[in-house]
PDB file of N, CA and C in Angstrom:
ATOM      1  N   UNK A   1      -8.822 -15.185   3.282  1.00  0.00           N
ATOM      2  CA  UNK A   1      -9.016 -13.849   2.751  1.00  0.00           C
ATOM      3  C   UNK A   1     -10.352 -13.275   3.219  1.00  0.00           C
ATOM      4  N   UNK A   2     -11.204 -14.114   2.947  1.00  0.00           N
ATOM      5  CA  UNK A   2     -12.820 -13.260   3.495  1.00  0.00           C
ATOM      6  C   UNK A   2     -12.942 -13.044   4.982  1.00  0.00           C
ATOM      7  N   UNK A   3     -11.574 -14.308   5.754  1.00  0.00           N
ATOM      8  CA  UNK A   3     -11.957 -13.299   7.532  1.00  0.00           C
ATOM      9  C   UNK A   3     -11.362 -12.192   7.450  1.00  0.00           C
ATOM     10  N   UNK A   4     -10.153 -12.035   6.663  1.00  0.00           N
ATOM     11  CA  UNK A   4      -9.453 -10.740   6.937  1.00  0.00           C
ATOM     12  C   UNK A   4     -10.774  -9.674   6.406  1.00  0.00           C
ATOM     13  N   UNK A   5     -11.755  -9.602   5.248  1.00  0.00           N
ATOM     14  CA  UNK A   5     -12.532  -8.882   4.943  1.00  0.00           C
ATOM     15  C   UNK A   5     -13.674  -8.652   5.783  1.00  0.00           C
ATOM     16  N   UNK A   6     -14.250  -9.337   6.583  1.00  0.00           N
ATOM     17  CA  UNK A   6     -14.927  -9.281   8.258  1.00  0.00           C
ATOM     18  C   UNK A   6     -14.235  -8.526   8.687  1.00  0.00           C
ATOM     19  N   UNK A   7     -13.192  -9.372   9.258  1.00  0.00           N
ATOM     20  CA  UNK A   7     -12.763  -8.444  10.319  1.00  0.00           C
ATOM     21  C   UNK A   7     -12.087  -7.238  10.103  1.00  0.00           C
ATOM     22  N   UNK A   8     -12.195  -6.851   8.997  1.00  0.00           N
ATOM     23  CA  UNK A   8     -11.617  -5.490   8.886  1.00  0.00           C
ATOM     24  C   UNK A   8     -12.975  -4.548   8.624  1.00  0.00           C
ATOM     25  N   UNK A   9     -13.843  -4.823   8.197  1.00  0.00           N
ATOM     26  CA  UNK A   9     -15.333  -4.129   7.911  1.00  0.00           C
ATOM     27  C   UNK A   9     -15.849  -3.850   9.891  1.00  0.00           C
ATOM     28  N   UNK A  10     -15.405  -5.054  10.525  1.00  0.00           N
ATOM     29  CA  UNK A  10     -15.776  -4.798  11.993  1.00  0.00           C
ATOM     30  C   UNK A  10     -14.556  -3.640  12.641  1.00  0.00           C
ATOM     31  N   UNK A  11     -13.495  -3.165  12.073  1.00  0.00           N
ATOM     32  CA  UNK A  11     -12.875  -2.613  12.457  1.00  0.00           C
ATOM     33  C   UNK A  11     -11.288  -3.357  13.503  1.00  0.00           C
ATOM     34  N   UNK A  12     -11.839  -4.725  12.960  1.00  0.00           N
ATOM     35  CA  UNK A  12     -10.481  -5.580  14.018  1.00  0.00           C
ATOM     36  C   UNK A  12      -9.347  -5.913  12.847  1.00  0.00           C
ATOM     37  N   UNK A  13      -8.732  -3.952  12.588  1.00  0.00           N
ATOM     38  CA  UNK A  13      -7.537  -4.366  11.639  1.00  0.00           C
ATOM     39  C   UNK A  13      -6.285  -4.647  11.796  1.00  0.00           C
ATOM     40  N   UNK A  14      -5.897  -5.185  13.278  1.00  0.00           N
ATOM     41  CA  UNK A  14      -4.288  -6.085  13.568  1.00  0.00           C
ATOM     42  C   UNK A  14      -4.820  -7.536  13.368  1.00  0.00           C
ATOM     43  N   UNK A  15      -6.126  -8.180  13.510  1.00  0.00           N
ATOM     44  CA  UNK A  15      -6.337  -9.595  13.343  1.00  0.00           C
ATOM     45  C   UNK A  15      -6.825  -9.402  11.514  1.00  0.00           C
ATOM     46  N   UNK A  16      -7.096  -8.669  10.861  1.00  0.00           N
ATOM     47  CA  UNK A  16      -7.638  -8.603   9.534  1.00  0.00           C
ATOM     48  C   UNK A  16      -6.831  -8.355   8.867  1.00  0.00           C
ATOM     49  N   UNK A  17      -5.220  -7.762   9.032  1.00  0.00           N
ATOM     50  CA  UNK A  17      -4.120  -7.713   9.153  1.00  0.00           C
ATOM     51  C   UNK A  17      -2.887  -9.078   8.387  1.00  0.00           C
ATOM     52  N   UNK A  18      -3.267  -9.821   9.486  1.00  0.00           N
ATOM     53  CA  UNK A  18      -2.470 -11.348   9.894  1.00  0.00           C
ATOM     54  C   UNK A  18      -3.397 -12.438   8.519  1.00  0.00           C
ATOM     55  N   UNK A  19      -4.530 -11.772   8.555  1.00  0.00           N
ATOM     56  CA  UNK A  19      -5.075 -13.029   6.909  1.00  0.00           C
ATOM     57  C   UNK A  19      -4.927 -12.778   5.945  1.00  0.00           C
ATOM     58  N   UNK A  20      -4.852 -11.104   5.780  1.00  0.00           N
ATOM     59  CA  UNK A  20      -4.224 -10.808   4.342  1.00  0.00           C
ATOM     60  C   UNK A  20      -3.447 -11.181   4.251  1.00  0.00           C
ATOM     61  N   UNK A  21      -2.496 -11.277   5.474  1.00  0.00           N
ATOM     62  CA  UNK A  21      -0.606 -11.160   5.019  1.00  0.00           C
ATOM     63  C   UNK A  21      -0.746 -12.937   4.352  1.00  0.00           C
ATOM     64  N   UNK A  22      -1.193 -13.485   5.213  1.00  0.00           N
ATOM     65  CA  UNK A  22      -1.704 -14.907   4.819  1.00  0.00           C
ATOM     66  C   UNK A  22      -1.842 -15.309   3.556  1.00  0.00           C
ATOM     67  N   UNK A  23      -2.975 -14.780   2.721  1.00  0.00           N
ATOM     68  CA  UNK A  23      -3.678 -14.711   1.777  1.00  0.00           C
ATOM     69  C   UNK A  23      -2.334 -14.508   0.527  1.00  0.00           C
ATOM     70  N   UNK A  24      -1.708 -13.372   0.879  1.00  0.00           N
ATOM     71  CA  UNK A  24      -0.929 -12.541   0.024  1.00  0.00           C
ATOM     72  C   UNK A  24       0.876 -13.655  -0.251  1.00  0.00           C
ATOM     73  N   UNK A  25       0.895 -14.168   1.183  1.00  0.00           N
ATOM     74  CA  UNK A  25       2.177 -15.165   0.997  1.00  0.00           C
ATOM     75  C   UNK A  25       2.261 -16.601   0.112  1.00  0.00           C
ATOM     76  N   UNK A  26       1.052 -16.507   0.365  1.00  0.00           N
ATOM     77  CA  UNK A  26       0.205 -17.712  -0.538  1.00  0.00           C
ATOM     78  C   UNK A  26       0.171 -17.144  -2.162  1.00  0.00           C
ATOM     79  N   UNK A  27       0.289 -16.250  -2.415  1.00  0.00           N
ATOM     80  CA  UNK A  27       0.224 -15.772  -3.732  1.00  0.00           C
ATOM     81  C   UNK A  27      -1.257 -15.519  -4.412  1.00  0.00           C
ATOM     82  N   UNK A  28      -2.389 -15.548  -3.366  1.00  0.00           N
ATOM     83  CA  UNK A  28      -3.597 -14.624  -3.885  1.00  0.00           C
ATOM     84  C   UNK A  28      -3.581 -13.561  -4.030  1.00  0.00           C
ATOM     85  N   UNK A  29      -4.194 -12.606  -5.124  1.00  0.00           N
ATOM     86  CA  UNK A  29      -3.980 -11.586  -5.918  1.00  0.00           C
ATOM     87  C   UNK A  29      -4.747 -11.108  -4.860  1.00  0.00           C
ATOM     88  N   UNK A  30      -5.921 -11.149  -4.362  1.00  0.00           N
ATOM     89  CA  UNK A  30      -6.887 -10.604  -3.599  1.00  0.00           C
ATOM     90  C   UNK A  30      -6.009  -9.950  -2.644  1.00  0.00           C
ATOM     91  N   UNK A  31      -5.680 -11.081  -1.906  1.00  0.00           N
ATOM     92  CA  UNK A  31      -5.028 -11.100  -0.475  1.00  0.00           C
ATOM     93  C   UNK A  31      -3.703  -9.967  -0.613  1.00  0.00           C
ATOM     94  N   UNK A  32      -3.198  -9.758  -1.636  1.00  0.00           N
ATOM     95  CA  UNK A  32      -1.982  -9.282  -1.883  1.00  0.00           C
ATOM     96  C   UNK A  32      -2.415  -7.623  -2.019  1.00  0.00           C
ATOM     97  N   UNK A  33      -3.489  -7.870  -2.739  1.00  0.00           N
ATOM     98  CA  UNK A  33      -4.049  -6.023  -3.012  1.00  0.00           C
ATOM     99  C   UNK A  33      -4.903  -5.627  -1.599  1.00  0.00           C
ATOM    100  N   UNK A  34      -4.937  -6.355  -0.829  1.00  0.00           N
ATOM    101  CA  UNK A  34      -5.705  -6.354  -0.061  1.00  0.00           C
ATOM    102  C   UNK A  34      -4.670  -5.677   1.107  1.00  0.00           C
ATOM    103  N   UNK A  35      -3.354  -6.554   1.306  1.00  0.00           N
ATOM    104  CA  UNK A  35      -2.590  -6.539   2.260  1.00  0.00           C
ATOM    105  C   UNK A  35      -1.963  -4.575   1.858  1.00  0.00           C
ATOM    106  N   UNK A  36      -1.654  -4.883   0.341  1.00  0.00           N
ATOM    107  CA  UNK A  36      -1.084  -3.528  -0.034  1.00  0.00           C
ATOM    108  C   UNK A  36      -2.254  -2.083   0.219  1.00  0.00           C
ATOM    109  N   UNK A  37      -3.512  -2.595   0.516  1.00  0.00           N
ATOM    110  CA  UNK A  37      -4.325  -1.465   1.078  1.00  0.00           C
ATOM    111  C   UNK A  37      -4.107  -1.540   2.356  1.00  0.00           C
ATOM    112  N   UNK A  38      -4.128  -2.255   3.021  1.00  0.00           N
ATOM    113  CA  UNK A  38      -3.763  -1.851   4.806  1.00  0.00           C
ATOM    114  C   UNK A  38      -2.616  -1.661   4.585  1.00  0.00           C
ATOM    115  N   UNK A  39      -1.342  -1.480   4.255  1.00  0.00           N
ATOM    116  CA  UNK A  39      -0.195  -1.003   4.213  1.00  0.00           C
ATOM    117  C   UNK A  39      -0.579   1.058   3.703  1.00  0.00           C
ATOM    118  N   UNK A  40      -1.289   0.994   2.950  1.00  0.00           N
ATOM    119  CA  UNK A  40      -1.510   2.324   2.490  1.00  0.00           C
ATOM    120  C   UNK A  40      -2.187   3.365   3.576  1.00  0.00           C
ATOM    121  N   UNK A  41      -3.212   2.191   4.395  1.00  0.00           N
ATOM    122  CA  UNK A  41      -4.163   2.817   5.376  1.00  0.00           C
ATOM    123  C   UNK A  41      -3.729   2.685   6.883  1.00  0.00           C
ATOM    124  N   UNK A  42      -2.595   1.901   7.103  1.00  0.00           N
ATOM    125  CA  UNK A  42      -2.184   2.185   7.960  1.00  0.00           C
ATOM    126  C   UNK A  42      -2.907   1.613   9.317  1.00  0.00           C
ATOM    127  N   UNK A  43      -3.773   0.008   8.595  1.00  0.00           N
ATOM    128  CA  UNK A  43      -4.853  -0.496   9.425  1.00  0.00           C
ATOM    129  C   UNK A  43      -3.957  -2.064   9.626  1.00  0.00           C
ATOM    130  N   UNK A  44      -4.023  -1.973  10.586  1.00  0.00           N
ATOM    131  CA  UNK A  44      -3.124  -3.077  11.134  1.00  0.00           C
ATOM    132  C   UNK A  44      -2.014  -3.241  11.477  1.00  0.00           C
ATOM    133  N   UNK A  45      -1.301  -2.007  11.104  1.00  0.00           N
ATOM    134  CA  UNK A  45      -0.186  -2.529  10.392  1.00  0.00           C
ATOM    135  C   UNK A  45       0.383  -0.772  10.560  1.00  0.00           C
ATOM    136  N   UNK A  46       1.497  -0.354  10.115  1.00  0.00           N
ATOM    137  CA  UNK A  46       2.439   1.248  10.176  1.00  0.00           C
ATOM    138  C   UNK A  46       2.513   1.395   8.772  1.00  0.00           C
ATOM    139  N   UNK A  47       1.881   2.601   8.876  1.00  0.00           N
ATOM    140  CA  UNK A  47       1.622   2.826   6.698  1.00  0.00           C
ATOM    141  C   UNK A  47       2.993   2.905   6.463  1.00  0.00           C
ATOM    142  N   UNK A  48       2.824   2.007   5.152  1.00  0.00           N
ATOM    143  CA  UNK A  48       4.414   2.191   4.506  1.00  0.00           C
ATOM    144  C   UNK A  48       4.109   1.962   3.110  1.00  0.00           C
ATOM    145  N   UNK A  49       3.825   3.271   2.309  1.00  0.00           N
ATOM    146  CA  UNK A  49       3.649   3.214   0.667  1.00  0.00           C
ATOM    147  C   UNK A  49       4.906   2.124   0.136  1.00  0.00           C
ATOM    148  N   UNK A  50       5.642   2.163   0.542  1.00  0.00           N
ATOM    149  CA  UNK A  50       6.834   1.085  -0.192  1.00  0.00           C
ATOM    150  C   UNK A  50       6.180  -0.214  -0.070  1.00  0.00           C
ATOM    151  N   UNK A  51       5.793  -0.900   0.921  1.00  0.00           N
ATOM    152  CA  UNK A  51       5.636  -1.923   1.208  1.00  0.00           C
ATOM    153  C   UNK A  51       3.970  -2.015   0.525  1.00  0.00           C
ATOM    154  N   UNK A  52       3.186  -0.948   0.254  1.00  0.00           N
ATOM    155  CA  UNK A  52       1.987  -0.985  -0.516  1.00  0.00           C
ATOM    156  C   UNK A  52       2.454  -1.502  -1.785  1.00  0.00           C
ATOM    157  N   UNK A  53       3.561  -0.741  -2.483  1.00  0.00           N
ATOM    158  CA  UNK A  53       3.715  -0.808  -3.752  1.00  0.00           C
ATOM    159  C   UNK A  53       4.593  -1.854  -4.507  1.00  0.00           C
ATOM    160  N   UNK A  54       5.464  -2.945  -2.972  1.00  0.00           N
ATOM    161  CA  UNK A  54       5.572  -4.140  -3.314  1.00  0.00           C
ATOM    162  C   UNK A  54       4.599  -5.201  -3.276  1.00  0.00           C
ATOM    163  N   UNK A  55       3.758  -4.797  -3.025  1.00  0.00           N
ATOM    164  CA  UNK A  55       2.408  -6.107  -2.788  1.00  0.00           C
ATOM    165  C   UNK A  55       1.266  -5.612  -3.982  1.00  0.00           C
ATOM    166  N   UNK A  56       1.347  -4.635  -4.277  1.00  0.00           N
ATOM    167  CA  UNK A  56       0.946  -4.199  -5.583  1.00  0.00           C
ATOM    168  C   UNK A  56       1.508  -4.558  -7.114  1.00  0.00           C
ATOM    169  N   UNK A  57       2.765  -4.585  -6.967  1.00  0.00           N
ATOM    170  CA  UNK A  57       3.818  -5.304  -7.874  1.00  0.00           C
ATOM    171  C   UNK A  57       3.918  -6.768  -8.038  1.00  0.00           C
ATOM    172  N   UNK A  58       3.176  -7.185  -6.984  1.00  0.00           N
ATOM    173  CA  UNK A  58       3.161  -8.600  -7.174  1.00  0.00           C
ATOM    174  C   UNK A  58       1.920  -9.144  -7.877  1.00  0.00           C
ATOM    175  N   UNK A  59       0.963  -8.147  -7.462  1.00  0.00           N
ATOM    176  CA  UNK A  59      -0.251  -8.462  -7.939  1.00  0.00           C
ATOM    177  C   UNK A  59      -0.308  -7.951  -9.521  1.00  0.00           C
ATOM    178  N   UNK A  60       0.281  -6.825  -9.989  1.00  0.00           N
ATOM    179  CA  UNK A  60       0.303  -6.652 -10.814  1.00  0.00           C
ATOM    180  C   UNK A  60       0.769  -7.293 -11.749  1.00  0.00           C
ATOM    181  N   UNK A  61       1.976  -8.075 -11.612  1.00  0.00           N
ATOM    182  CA  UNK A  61       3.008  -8.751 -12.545  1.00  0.00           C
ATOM    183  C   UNK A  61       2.142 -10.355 -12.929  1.00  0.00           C
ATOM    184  N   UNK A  62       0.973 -10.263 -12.277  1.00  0.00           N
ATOM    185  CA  UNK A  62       0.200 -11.787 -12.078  1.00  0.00           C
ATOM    186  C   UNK A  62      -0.913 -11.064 -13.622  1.00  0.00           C
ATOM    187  N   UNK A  63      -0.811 -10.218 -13.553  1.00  0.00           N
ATOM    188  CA  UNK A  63      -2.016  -9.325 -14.520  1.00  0.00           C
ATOM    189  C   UNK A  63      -3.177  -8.631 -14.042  1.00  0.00           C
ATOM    190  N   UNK A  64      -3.411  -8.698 -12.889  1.00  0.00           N
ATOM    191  CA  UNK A  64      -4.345  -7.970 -11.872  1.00  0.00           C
ATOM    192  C   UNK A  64      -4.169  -6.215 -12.330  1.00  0.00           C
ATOM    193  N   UNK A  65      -5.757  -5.876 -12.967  1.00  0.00           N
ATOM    194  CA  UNK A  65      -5.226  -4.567 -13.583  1.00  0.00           C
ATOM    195  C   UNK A  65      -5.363  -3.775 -12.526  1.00  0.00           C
ATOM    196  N   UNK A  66      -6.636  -3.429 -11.588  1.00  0.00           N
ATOM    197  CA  UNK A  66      -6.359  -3.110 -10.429  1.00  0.00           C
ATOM    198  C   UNK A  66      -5.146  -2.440  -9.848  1.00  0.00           C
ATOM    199  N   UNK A  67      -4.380  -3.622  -9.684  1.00  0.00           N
ATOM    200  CA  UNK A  67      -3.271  -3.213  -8.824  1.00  0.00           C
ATOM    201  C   UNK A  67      -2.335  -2.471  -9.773  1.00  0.00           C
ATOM    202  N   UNK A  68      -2.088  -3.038 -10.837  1.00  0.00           N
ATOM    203  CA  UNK A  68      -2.030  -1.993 -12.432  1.00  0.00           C
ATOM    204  C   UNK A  68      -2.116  -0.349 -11.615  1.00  0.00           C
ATOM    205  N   UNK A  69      -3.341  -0.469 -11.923  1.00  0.00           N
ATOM    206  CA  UNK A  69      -3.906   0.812 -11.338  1.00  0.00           C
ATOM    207  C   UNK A  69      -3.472   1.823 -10.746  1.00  0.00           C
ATOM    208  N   UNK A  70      -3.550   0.675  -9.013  1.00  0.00           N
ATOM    209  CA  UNK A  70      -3.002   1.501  -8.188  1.00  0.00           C
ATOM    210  C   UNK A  70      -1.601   1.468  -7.932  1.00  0.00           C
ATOM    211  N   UNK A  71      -0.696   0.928  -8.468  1.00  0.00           N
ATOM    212  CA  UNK A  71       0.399   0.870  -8.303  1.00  0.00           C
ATOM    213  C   UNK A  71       0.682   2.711  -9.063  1.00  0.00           C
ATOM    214  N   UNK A  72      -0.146   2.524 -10.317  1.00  0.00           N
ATOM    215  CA  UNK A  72       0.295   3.774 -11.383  1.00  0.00           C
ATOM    216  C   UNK A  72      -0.219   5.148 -10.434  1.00  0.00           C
ATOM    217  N   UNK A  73      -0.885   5.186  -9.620  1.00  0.00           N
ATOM    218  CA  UNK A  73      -1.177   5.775  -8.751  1.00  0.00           C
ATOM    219  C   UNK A  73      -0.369   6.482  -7.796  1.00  0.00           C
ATOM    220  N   UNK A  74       0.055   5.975  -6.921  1.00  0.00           N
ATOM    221  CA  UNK A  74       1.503   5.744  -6.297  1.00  0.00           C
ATOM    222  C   UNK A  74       2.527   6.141  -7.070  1.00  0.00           C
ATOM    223  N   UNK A  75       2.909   5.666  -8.096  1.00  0.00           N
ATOM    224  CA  UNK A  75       4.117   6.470  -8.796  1.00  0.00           C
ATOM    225  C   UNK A  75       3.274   8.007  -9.002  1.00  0.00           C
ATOM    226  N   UNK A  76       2.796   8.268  -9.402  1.00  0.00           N
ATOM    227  CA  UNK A  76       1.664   9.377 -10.333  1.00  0.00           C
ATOM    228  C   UNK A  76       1.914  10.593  -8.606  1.00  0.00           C
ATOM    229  N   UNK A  77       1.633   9.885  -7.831  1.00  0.00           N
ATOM    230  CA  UNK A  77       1.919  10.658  -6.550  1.00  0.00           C
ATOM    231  C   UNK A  77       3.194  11.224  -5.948  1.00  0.00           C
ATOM    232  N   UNK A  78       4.483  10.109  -5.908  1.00  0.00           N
ATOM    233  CA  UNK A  78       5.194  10.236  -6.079  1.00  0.00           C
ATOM    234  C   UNK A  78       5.729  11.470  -6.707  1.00  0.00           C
ATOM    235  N   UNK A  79       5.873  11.189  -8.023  1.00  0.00           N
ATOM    236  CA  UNK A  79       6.109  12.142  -9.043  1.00  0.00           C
ATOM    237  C   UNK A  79       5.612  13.425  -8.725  1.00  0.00           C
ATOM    238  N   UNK A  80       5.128  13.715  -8.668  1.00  0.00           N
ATOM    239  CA  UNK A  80       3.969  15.068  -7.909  1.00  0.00           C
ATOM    240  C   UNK A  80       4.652  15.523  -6.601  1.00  0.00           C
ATOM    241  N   UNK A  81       4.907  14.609  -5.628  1.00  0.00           N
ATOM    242  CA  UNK A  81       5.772  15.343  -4.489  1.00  0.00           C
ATOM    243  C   UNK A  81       6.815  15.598  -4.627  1.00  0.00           C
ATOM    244  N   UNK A  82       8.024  14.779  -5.641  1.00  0.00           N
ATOM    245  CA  UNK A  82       9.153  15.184  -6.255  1.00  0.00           C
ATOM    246  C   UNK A  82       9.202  16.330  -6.567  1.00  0.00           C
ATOM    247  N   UNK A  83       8.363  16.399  -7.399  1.00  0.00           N
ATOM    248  CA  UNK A  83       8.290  18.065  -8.298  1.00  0.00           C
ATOM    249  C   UNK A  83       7.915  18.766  -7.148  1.00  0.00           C
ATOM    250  N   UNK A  84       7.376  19.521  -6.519  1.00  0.00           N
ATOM    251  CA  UNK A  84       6.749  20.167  -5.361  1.00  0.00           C
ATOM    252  C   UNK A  84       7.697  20.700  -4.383  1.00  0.00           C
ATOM    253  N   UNK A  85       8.379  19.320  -3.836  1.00  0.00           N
ATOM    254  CA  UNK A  85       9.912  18.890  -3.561  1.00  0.00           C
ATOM    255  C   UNK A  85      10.751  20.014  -4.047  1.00  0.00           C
ATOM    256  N   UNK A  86      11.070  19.761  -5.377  1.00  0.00           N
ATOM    257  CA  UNK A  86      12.272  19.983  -6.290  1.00  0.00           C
ATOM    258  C   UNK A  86      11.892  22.073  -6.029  1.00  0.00           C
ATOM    259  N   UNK A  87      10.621  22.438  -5.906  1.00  0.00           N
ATOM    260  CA  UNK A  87      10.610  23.946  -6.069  1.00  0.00           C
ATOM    261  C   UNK A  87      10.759  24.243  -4.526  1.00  0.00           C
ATOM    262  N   UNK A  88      10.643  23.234  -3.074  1.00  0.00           N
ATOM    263  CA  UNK A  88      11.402  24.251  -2.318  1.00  0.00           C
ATOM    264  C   UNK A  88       9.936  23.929  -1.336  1.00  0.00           C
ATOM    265  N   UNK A  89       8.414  23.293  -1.826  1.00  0.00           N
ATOM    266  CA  UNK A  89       7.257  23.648  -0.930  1.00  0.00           C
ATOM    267  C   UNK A  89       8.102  22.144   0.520  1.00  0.00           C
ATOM    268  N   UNK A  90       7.696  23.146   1.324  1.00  0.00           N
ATOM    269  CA  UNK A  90       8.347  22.349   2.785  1.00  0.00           C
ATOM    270  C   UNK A  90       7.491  21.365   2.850  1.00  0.00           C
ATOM    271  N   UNK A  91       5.934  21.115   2.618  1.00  0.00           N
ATOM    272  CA  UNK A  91       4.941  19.710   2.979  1.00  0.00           C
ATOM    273  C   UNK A  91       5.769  19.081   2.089  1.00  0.00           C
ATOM    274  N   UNK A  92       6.003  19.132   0.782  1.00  0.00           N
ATOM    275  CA  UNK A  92       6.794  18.301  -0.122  1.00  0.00           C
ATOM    276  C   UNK A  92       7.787  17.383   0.355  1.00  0.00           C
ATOM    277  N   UNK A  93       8.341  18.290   0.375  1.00  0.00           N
ATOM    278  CA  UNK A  93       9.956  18.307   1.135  1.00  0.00           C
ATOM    279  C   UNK A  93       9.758  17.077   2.580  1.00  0.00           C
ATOM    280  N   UNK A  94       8.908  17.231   2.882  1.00  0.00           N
ATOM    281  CA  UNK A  94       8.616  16.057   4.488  1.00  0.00           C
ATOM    282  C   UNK A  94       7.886  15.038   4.380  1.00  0.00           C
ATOM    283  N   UNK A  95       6.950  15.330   2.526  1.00  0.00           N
ATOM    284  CA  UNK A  95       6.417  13.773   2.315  1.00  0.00           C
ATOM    285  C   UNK A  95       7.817  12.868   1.989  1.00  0.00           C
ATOM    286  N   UNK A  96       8.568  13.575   0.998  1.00  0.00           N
ATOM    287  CA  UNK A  96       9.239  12.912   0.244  1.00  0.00           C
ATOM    288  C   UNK A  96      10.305  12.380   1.214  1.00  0.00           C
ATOM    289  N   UNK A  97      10.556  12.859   2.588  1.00  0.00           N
ATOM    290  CA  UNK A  97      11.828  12.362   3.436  1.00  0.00           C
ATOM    291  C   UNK A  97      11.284  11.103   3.479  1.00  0.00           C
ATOM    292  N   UNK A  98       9.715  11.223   4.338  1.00  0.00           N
ATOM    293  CA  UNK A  98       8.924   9.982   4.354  1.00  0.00           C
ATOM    294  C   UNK A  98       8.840   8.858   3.382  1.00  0.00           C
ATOM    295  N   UNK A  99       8.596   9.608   2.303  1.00  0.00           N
ATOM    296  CA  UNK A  99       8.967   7.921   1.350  1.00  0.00           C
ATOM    297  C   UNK A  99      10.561   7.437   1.698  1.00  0.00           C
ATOM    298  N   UNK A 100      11.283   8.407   1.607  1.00  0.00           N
ATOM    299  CA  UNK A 100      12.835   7.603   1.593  1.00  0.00           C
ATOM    300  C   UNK A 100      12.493   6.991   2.834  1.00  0.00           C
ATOM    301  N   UNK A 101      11.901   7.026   3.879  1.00  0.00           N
ATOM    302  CA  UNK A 101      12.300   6.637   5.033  1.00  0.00           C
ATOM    303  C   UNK A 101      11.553   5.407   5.295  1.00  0.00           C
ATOM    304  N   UNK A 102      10.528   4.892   4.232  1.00  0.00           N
ATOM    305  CA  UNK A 102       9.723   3.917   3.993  1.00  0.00           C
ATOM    306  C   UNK A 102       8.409   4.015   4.492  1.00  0.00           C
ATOM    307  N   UNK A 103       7.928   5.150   5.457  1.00  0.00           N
ATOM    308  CA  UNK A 103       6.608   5.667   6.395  1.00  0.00           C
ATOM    309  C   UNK A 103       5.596   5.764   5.326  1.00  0.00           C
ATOM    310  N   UNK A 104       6.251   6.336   4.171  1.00  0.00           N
ATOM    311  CA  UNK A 104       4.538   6.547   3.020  1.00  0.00           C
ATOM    312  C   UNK A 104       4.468   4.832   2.660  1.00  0.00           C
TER     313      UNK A 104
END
């Protein structure tokens, strides 16, 4: 977990990438909230909010409030482009394809 935190502070986020995922398969909470932020940021890795908010779910269900947090976050966002969505605004409308399509 702490090389992936090097090497992602140095900016080497496809190798900082590969230790979270590490960290996170192993079932460290760190590694797992860690992996679900480069999934969000799109550092290492092809942003995919879904795949943030299963590695968030894992961490969360361990009791990690954190990921608590940000998981509630993510829905909280969600919810917000739905609605936005639902009145017709077109950015809405092209986040929300994106979540179905797994890209957020």
């Amino acid at each position: 977990m702490m090389m992936g935190v090097l090497l992602c502070e140095s900016g080497k986020f496809d190798e900082a990438f590969h230790y979270f995922k590490l960290s996170a398969e192993q079932g460290l909470i760190q590694g797992e909230r860690a992996l679900a932020g480069a999934y969000i940021r799109g550092q290492g890795v092809a942003t995919s909010l879904l795949e943030a908010a299963r590695w968030y779910e894992r961490a969360a269900a361990k009791g990690d409030q954190k990921a608590v947090d940000l998981l509630a976050a993510i829905k909280q966002r969600q919810d917000h482009v739905r609605a936005h969505a639902a009145m017709g605004n077109e950015d809405a409308i092209a986040e929300l394809a994106a979540y179905k399509d797994g890209a957020l």
